[in-house]
N, C-alpha and C. Protein backbone atom coordinates (compact mmCIF):
# COMPACT_ATOMS: atom_id res chain seq x y z
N UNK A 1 -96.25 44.29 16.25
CA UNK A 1 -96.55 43.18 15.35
C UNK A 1 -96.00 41.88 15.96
N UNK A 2 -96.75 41.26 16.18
CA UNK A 2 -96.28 40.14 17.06
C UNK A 2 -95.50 38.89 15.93
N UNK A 3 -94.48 37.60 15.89
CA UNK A 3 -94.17 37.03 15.28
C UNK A 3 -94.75 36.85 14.17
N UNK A 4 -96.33 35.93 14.19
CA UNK A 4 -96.86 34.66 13.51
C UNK A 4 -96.81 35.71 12.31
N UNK A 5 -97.40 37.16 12.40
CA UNK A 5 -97.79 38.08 11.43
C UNK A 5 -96.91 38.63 10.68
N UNK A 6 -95.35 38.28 11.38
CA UNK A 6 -93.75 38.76 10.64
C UNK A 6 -93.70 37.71 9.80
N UNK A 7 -93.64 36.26 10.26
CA UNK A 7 -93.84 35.26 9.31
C UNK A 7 -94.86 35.47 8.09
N UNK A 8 -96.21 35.37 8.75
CA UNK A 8 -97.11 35.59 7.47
C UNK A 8 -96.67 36.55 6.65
N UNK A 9 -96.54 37.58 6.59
CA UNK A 9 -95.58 39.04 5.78
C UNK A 9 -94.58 38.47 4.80
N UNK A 10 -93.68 37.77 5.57
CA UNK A 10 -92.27 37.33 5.38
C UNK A 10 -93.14 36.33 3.89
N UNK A 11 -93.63 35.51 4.35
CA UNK A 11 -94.42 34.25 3.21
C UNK A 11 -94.78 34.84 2.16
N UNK A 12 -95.71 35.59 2.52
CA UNK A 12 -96.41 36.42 1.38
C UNK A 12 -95.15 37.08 0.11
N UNK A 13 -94.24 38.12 1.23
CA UNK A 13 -93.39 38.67 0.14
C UNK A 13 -92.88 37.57 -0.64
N UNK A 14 -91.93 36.50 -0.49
CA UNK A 14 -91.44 35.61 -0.94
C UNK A 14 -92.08 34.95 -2.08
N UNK A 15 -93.54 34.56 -1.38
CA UNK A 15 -94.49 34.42 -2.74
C UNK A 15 -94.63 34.49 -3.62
N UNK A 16 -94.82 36.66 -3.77
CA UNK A 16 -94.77 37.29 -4.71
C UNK A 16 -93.76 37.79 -5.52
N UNK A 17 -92.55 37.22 -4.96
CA UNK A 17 -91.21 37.90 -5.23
C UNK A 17 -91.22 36.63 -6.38
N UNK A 18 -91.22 35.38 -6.04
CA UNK A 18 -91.01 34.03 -6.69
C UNK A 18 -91.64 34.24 -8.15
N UNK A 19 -93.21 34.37 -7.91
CA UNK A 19 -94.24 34.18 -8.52
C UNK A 19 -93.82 35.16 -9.84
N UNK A 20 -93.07 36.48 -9.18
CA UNK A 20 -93.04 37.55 -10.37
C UNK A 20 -91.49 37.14 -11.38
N UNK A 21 -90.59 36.54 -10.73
CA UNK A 21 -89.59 35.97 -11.35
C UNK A 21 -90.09 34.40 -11.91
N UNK A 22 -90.94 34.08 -11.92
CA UNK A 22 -90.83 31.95 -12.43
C UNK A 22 -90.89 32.37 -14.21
N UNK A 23 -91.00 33.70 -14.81
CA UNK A 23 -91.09 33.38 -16.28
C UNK A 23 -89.61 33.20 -16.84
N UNK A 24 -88.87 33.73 -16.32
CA UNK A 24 -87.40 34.60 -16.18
C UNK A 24 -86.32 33.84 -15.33
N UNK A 25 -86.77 33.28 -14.57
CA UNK A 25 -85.72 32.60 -13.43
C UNK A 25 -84.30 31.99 -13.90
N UNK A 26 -85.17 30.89 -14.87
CA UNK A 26 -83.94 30.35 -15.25
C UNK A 26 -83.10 30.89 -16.18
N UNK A 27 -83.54 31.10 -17.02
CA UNK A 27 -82.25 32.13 -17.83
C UNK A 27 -81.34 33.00 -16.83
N UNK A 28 -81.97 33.12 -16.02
CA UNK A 28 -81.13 34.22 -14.76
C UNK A 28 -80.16 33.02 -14.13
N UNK A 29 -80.73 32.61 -13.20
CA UNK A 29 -79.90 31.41 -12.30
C UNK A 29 -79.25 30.07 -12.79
N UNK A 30 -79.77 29.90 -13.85
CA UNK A 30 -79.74 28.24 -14.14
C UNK A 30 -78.17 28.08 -13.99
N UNK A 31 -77.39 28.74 -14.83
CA UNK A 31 -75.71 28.08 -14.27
C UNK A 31 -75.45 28.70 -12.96
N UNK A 32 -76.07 29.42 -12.37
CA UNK A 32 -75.61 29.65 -11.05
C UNK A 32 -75.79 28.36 -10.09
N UNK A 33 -76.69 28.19 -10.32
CA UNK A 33 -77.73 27.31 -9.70
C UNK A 33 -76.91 25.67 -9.98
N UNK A 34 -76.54 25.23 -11.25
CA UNK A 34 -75.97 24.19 -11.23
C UNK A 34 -74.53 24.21 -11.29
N UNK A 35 -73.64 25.23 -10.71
CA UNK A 35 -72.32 25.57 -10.09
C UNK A 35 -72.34 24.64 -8.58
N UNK A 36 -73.90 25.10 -7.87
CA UNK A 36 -73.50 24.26 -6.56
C UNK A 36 -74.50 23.04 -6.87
N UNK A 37 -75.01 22.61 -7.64
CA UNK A 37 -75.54 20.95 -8.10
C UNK A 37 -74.55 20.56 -8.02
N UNK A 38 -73.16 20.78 -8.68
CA UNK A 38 -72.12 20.06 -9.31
C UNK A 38 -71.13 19.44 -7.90
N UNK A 39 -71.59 20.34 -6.80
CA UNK A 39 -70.61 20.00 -5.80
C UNK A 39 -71.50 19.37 -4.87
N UNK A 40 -72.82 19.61 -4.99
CA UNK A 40 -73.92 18.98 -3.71
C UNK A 40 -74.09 17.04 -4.66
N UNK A 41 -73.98 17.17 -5.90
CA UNK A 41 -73.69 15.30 -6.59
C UNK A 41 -72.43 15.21 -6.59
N UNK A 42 -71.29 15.52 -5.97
CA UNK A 42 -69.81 14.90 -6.74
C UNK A 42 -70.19 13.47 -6.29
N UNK A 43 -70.66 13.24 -4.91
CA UNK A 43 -70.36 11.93 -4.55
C UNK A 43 -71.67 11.28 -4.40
N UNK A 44 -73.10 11.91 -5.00
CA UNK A 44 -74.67 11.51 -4.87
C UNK A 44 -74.63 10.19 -5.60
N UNK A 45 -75.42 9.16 -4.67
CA UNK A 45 -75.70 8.14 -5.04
C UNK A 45 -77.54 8.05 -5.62
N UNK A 46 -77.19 7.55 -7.05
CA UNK A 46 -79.14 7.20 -7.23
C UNK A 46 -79.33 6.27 -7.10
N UNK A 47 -79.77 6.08 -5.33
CA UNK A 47 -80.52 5.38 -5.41
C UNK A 47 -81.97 5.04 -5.51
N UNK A 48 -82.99 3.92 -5.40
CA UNK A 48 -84.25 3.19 -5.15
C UNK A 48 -84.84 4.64 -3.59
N UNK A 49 -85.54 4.98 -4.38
CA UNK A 49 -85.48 5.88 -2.78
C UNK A 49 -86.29 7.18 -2.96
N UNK A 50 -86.73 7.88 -2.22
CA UNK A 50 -87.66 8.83 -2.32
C UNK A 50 -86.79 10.32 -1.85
N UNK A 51 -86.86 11.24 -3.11
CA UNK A 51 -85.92 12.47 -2.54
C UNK A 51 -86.89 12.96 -2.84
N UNK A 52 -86.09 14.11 -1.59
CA UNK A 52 -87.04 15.68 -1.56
C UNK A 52 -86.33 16.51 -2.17
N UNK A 53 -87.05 17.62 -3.03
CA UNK A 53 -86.36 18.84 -3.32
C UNK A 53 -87.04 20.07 -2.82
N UNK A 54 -86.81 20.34 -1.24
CA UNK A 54 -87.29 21.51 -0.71
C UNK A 54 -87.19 22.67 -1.64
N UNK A 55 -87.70 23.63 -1.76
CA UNK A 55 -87.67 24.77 -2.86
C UNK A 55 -87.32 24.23 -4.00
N UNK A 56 -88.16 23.59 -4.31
CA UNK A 56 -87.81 23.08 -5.95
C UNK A 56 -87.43 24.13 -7.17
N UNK A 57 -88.40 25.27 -6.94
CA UNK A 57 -88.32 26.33 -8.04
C UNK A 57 -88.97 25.95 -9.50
N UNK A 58 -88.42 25.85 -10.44
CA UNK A 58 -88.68 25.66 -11.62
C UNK A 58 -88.26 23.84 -11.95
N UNK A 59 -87.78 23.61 -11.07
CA UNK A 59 -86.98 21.79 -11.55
C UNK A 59 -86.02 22.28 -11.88
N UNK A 60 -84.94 23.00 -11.66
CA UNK A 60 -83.34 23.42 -12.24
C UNK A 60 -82.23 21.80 -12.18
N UNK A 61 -82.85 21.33 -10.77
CA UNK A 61 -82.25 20.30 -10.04
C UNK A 61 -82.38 19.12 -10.47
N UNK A 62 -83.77 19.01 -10.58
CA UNK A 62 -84.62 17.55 -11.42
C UNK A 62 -83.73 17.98 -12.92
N UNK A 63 -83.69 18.95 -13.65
CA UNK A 63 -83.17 18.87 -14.70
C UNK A 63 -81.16 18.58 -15.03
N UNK A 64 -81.09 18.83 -13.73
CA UNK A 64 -79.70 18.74 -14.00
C UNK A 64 -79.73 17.25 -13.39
N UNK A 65 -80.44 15.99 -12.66
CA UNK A 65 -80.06 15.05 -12.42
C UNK A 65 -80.13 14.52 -13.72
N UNK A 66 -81.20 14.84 -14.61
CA UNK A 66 -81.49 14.07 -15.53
C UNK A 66 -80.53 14.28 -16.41
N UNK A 67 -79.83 15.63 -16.70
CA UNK A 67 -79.07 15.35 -17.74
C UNK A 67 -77.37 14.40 -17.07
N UNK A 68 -77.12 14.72 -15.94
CA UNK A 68 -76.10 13.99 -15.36
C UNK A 68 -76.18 12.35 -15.25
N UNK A 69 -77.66 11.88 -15.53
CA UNK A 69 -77.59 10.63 -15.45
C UNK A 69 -79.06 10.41 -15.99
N UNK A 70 -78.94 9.74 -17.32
CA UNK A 70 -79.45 9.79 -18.21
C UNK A 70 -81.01 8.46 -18.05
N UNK A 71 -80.06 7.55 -17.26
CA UNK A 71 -80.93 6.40 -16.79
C UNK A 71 -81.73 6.56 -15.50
N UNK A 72 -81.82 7.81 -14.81
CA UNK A 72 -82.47 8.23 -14.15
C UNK A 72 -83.80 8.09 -14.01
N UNK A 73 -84.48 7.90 -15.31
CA UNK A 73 -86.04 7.32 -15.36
C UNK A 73 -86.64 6.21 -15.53
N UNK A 74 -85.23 5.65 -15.49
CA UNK A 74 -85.90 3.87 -15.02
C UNK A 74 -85.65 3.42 -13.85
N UNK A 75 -85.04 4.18 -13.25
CA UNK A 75 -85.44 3.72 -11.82
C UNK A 75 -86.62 3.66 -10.67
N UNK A 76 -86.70 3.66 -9.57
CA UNK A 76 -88.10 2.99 -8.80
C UNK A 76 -88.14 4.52 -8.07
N UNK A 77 -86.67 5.15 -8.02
CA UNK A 77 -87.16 6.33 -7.00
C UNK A 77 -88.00 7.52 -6.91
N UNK A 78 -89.15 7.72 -6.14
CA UNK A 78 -89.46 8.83 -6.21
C UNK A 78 -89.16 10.25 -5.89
N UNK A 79 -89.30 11.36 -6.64
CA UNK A 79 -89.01 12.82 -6.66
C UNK A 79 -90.14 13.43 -6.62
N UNK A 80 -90.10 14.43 -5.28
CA UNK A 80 -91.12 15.13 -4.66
C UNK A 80 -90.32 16.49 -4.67
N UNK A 81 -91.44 17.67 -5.33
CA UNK A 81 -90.87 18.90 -5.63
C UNK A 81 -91.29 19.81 -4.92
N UNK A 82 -90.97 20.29 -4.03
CA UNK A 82 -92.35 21.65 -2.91
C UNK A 82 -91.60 22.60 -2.89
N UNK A 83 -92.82 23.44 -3.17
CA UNK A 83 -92.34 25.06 -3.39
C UNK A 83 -93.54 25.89 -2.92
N UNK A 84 -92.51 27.03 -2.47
CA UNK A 84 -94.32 28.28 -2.12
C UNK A 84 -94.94 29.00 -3.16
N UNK A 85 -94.48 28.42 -4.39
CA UNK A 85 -94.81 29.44 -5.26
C UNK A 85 -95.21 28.99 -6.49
N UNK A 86 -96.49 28.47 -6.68
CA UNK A 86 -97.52 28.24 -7.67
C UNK A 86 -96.69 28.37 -8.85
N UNK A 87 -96.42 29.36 -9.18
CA UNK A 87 -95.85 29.87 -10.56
C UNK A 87 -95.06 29.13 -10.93
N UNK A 88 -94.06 28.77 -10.21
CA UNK A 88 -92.82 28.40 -10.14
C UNK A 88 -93.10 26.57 -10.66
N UNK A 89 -93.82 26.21 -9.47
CA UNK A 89 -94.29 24.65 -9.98
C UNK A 89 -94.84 24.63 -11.12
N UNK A 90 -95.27 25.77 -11.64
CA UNK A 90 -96.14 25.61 -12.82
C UNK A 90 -95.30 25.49 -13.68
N UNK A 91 -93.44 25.88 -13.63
CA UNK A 91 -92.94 25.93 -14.83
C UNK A 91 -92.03 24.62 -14.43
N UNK A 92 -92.02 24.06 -13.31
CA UNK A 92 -91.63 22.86 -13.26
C UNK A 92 -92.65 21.30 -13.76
N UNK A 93 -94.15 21.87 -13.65
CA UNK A 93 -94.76 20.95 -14.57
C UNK A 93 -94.80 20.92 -15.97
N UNK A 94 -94.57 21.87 -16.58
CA UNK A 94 -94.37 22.55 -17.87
C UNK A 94 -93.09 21.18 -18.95
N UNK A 95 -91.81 21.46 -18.20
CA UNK A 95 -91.02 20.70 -18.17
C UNK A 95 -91.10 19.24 -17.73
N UNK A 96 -91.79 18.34 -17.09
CA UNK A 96 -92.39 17.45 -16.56
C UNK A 96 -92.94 16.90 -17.81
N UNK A 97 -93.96 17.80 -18.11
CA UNK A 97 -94.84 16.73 -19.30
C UNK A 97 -94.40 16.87 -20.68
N UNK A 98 -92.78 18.14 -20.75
CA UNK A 98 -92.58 17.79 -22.06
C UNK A 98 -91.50 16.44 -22.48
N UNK A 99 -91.38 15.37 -21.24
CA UNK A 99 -90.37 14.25 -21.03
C UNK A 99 -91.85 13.14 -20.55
N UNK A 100 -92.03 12.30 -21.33
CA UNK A 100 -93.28 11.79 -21.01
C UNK A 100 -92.66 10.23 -20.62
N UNK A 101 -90.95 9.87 -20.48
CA UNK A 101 -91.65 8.66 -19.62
C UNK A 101 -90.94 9.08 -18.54
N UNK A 102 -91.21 10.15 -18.06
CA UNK A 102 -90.57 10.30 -16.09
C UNK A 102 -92.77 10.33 -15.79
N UNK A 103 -92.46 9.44 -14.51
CA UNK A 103 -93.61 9.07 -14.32
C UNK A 103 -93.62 9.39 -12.46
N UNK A 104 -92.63 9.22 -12.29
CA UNK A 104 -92.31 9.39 -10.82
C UNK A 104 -92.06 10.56 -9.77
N UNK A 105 -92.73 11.82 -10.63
CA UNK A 105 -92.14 12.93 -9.97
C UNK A 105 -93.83 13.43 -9.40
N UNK A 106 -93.88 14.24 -8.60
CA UNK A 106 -94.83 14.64 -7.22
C UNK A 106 -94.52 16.13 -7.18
N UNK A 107 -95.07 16.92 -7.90
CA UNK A 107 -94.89 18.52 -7.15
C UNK A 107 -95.91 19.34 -6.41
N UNK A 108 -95.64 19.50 -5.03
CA UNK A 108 -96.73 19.77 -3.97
C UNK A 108 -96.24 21.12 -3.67
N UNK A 109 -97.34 22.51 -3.92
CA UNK A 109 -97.25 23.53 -3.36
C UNK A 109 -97.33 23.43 -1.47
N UNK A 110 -96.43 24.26 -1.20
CA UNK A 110 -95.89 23.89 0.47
C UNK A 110 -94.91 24.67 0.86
N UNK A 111 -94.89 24.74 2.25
CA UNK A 111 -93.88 25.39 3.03
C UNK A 111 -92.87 25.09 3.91
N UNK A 112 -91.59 24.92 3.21
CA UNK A 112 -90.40 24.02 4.44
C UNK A 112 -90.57 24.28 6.00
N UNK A 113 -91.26 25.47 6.08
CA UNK A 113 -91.39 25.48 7.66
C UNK A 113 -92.29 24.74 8.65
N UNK A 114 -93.37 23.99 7.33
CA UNK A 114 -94.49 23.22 7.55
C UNK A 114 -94.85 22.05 6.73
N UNK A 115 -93.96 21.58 6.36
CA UNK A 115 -93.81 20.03 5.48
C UNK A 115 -95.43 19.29 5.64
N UNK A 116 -95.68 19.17 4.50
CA UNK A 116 -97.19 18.51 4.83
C UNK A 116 -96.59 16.72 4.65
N UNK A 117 -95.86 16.24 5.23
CA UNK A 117 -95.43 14.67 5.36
C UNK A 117 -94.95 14.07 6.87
N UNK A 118 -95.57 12.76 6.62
CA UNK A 118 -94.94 12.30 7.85
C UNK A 118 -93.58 12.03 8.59
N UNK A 119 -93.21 11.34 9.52
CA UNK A 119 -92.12 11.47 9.99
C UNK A 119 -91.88 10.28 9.55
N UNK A 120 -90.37 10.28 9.00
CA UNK A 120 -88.81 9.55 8.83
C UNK A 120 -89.61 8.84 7.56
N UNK A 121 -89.97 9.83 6.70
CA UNK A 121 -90.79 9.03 5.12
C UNK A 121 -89.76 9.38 4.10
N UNK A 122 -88.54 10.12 3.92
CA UNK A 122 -87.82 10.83 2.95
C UNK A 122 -86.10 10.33 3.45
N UNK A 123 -85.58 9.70 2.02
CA UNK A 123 -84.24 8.86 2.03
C UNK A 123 -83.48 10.24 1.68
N UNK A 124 -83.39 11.37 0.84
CA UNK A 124 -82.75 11.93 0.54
C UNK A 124 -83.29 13.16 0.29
N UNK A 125 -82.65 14.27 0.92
CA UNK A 125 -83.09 16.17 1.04
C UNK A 125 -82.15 16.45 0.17
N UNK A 126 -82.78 17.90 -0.78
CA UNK A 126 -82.26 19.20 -1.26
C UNK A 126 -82.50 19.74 -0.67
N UNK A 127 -82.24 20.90 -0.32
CA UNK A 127 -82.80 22.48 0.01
C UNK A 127 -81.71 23.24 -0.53
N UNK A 128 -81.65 23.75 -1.88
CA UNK A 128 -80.50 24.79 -2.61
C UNK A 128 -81.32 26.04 -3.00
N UNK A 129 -80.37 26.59 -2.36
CA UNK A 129 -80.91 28.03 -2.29
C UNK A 129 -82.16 28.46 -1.62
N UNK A 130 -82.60 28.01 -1.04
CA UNK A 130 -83.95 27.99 -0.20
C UNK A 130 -83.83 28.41 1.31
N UNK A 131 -83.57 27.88 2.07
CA UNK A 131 -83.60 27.72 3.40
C UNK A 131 -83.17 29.60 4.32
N UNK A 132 -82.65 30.56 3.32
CA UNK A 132 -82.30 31.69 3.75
C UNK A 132 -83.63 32.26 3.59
N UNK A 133 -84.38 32.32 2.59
CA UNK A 133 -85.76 32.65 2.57
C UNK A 133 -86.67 32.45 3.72
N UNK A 134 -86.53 31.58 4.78
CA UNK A 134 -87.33 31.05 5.95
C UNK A 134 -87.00 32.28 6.89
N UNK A 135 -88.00 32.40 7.67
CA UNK A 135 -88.58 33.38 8.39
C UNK A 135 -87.28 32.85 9.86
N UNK A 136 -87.65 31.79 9.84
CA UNK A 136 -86.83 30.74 10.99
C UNK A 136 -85.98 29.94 10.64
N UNK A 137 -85.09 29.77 9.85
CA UNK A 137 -84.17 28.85 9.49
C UNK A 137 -84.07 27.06 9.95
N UNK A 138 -84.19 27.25 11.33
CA UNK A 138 -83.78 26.13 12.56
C UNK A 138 -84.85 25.20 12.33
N UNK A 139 -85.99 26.03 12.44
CA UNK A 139 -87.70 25.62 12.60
C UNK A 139 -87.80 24.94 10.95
N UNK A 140 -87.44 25.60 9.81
CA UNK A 140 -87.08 24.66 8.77
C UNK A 140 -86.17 23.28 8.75
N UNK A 141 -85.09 23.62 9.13
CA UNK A 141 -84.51 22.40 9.44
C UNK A 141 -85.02 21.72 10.48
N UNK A 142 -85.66 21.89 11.98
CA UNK A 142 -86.22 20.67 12.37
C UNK A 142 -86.84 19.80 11.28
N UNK A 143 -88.02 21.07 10.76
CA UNK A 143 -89.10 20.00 9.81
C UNK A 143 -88.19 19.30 9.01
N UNK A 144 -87.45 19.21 7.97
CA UNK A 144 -86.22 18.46 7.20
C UNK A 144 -85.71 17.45 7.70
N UNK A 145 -85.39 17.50 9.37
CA UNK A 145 -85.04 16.38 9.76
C UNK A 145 -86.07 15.86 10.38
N UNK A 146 -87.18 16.22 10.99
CA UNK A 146 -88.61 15.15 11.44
C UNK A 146 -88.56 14.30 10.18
N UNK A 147 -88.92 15.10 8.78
CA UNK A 147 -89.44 14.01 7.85
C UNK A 147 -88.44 12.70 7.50
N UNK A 148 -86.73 13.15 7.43
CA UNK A 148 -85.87 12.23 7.15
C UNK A 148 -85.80 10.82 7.75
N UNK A 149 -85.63 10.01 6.85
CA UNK A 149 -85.62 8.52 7.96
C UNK A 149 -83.80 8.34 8.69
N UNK A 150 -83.79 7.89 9.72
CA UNK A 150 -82.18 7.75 10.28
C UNK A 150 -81.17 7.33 8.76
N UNK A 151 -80.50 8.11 8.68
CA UNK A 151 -79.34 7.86 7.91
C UNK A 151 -79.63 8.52 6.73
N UNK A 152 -80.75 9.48 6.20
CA UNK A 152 -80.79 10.20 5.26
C UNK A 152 -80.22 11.02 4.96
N UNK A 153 -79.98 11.31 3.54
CA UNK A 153 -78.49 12.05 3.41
C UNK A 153 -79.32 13.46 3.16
N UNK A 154 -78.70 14.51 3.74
CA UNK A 154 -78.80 15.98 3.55
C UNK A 154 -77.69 17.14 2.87
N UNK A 155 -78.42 17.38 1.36
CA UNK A 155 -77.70 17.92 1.12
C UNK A 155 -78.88 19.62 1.15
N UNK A 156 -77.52 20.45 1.33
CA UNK A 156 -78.25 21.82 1.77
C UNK A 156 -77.11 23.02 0.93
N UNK A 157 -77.55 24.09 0.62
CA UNK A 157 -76.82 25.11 0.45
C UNK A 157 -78.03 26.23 1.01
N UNK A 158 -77.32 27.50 1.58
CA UNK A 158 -77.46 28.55 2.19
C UNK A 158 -76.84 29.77 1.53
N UNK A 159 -77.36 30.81 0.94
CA UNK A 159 -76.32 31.92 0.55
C UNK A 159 -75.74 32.43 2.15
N UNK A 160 -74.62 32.82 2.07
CA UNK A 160 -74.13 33.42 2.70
C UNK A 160 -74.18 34.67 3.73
N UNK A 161 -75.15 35.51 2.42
CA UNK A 161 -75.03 37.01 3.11
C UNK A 161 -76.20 36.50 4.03
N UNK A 162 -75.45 37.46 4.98
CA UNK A 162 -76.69 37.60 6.63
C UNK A 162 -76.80 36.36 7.10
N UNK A 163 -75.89 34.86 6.89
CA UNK A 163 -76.68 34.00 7.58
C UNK A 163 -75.49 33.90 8.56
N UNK A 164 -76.06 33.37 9.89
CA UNK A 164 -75.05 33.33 11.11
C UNK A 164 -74.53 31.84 11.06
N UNK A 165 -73.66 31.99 10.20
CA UNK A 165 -73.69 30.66 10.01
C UNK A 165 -73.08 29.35 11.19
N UNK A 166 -72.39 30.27 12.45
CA UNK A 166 -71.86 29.81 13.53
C UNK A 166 -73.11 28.78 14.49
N UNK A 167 -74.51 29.78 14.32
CA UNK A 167 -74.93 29.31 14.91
C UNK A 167 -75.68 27.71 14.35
N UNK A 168 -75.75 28.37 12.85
CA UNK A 168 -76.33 26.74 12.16
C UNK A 168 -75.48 26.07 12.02
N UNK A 169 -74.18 26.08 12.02
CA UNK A 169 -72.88 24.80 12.58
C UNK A 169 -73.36 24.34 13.73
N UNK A 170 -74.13 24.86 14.97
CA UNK A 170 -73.86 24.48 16.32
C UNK A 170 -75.06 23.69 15.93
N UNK A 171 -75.94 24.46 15.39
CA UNK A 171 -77.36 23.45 15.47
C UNK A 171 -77.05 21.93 14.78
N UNK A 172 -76.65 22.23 13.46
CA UNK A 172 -76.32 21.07 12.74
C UNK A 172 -75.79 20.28 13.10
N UNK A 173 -74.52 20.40 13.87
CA UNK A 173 -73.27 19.41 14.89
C UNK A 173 -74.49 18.34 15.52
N UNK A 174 -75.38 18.37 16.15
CA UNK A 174 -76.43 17.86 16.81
C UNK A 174 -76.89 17.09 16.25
N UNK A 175 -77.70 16.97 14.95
CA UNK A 175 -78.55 16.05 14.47
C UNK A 175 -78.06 15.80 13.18
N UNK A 176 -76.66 16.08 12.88
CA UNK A 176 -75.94 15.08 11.72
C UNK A 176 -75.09 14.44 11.93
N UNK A 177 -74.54 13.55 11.33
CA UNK A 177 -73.52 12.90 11.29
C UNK A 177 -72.81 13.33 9.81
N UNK A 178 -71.10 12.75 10.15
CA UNK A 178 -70.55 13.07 8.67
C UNK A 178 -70.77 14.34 8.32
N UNK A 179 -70.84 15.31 8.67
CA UNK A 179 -70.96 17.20 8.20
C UNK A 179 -70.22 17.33 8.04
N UNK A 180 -70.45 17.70 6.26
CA UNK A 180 -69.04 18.77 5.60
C UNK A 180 -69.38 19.98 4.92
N UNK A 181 -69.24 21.22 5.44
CA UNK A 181 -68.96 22.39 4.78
C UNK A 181 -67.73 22.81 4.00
N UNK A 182 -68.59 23.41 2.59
CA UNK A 182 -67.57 23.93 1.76
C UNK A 182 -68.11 25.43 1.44
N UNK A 183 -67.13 26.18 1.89
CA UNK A 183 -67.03 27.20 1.40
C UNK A 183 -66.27 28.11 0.41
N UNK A 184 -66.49 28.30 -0.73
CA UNK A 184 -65.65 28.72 -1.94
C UNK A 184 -66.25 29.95 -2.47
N UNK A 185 -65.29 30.51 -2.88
CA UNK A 185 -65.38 32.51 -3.15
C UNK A 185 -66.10 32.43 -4.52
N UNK A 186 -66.10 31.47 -5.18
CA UNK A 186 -66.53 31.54 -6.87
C UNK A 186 -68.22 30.97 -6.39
N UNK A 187 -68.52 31.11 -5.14
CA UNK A 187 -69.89 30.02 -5.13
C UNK A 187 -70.29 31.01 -4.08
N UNK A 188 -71.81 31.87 -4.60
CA UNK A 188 -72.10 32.19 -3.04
C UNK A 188 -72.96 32.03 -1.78
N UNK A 189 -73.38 30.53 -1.88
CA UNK A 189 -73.69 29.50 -0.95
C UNK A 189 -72.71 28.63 0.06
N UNK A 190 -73.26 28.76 1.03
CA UNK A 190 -72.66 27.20 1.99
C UNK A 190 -73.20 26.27 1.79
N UNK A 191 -71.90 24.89 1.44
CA UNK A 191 -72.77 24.19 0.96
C UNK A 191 -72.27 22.89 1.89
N UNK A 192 -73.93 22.36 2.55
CA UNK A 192 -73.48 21.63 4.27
C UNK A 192 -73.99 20.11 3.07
N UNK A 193 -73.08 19.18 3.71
CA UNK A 193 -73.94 17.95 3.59
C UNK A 193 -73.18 17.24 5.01
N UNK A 194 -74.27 15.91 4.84
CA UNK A 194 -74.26 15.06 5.83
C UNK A 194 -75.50 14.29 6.01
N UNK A 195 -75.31 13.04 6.85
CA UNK A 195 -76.52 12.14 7.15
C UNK A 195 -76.82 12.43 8.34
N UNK A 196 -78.37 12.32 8.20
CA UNK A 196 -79.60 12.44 10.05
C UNK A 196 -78.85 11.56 10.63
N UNK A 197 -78.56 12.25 12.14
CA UNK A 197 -78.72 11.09 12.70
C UNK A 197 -79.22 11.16 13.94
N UNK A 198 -81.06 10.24 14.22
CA UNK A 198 -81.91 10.65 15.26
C UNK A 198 -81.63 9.93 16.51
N UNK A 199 -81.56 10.86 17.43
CA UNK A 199 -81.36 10.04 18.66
C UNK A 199 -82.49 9.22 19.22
N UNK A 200 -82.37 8.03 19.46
CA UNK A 200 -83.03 7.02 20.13
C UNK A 200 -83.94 7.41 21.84
């Protein structure tokens, strides 16, 4: 079985794995899920600005900015939600139109390994809980940082189990600046932040 077809496999399961959890998800994850929100915003600035939320899921994230900061929908910034899994956006539009003056949010079915956007168009990345799901990890994060403009802030979490995480320190050292990992026993994600920074 040659790669492209381990990937395609790999997509598919994930898909269906998503698709069969989006009725259920959140009751399952939601405080898990905003255990590492709480540490990926201690120091998030809102600004005027266009964020991504790679693996959006259901909006867990969009929902926890909003309740953390209430004036969140009068601002200019846009929120773009991509996920592989139909279902999933479906329960993040669900939530979307039951708040009728957020006007600014974008949810595009998609694949972090294949970002359908141009380069250096995105001020600010999520990827929570997502990025272990990738077939290729690295090949995700290039795309993350192609799209980022210089100085975009990246915030990321990774579960733990099985990821090498030595080697995505080495990768990361490279094309961030400011990288800080936290690792804590009550949380079972790594949780990296830091700003792009593209070499000239």
């Amino acid at each position: 079985m040659n790669p492209l077809s381990k990937d395609s496999d790999n997509k598919k399961n994930i898909i269906a794995k998503y698709n069969s959890t989006s009725s259920f998800y959140d009751d399952r994850y939601r405080n898990i899920q905003n255990s590492k929100f709480k540490l990926l915003l201690r120091d998030f600035k809102f600004d005027n600005k266009i964020i991504l939320d790679a693996g959006c899921g259901t909006g867990l994230l969009f929902e926890f900015f909003l309740r953390s900061n209430q004036q969140i929908h009068n601002r200019k910034q846009r929120y773009i939600g991509l996920d592989i899994s139909w279902k999933m956006l479906k329960q993040f539009l669900y939530k979307i139109n039951k708040v009728k003056t957020i006007k600014y949010v974008n949810l595009i079915l998609g694949d972090i390994e294949n970002l359908p956007f141009r380069e250096e168009k995105i001020h600010q990345i999520f990827a929570v809980t997502s990025l272990q799901n990738l077939y290729d990890i690295e090949k995700g994060l290039r795309e993350l940082f192609r799209i980022g403009q210089q100085g975009a802030s990246l915030n990321l979490s990774i579960l733990r189990k099985n990821l090498n995480l030595d080697k995505i320190y080495s990768y990361l050292k490279t094309e961030i600046v400011d990288l800080n990992l936290i690792r804590l026993e009550k949380v079972e994600d790594v949780i990296i932040q830091g700003n792009l920074f593209k070499k000239k």
